[in-house]
Protein backbone atom coordinates (compact mmCIF):
# COMPACT_ATOMS: atom_id res chain seq x y z
CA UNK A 1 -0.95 -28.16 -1.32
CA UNK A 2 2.07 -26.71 -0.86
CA UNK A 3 2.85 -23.17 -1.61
CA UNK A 4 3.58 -22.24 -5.09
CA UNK A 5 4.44 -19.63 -7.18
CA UNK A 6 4.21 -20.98 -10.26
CA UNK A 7 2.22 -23.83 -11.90
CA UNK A 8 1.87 -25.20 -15.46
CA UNK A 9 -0.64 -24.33 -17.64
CA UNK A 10 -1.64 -27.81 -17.99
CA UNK A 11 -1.57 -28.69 -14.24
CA UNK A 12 -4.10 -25.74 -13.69
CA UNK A 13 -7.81 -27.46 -13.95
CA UNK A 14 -6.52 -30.32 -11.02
CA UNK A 15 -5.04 -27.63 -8.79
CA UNK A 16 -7.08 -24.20 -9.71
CA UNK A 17 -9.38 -24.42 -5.85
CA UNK A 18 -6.02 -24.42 -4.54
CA UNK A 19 -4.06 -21.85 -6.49
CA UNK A 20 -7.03 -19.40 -6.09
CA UNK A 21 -6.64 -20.48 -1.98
CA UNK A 22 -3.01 -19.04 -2.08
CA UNK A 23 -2.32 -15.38 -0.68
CA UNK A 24 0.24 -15.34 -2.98
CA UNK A 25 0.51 -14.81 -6.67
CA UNK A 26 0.91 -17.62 -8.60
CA UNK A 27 2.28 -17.63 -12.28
CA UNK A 28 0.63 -19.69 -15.08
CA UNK A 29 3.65 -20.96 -16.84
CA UNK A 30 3.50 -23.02 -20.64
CA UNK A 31 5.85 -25.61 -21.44
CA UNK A 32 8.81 -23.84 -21.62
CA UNK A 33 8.25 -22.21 -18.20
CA UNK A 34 7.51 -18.95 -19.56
CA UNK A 35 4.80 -17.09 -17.90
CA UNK A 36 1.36 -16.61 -19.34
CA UNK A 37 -0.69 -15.11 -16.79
CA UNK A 38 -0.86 -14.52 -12.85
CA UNK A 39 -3.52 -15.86 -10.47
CA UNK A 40 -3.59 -12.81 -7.47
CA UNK A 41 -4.99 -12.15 -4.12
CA UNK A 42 -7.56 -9.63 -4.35
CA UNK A 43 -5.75 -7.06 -2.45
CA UNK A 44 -2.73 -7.30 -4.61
CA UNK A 45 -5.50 -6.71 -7.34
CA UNK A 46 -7.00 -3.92 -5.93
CA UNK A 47 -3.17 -2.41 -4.96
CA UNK A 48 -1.87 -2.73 -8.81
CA UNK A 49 -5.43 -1.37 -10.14
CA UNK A 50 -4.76 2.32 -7.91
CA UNK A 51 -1.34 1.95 -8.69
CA UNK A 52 -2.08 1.99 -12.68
CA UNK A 53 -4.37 4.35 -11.79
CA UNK A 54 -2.16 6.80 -10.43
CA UNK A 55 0.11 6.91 -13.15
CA UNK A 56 -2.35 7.21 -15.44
CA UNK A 57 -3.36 10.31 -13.51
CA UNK A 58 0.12 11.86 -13.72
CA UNK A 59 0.36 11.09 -17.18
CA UNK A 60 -2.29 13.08 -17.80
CA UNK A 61 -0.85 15.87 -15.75
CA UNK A 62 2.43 15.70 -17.34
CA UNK A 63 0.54 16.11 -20.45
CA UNK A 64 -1.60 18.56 -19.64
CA UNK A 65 1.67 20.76 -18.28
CA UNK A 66 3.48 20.38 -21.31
CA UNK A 67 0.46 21.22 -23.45
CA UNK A 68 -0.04 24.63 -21.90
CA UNK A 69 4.03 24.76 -21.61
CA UNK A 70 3.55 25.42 -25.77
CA UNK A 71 3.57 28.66 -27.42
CA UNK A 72 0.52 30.41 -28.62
CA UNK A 73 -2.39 31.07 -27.73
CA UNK A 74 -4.32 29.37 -24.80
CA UNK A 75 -8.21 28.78 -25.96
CA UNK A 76 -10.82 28.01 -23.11
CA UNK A 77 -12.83 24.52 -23.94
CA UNK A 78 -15.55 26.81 -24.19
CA UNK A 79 -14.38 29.01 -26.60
CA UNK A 80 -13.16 26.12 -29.06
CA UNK A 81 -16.30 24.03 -28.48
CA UNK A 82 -18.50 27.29 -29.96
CA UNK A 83 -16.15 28.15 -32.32
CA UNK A 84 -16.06 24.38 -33.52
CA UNK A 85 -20.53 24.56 -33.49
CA UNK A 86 -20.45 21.98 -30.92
């Protein structure tokens, strides 16, 4: 087969030993070409998932920053979590 990078959703059960062969992704299309879903290499899987990750971590940092950025008081988790009973 030759190399592909994108294949019809309908053509997918006679070529899928093939498509999940590639080292490439390859791009589940419907009728009207539009992409569906993505067939990947399991590095490029395992690349994307740290990358997401990642920015999930600095999200969180971001938010964290800002959080203790506000005015008032800062309460320890400690402090709030016996003060809430919990």
């Amino acid at each position: 087969m030759e190399d592909m990078s994108e294949l019809p959703l309908e053509d997918v059960p006679g070529h899928l030993a093939d498509v999940v062969g590639q080292r490439e992704v390859v791009y589940i299309t419907d009728a009207d070409g539009h992409r569906l879903a993505a067939i990947v290499p399991p590095d490029v899987a395992v690349a994307g998932s740290a990358a997401v990750e990642a920015l999930e971590d600095a999200a969180d940092l971001a938010a964290a920053e800002a959080s203790l950025a506000e005015p008032g008081e800062n309460i320890g988790a400690a402090d709030l979590w016996r003060e809430l009973g919990v």
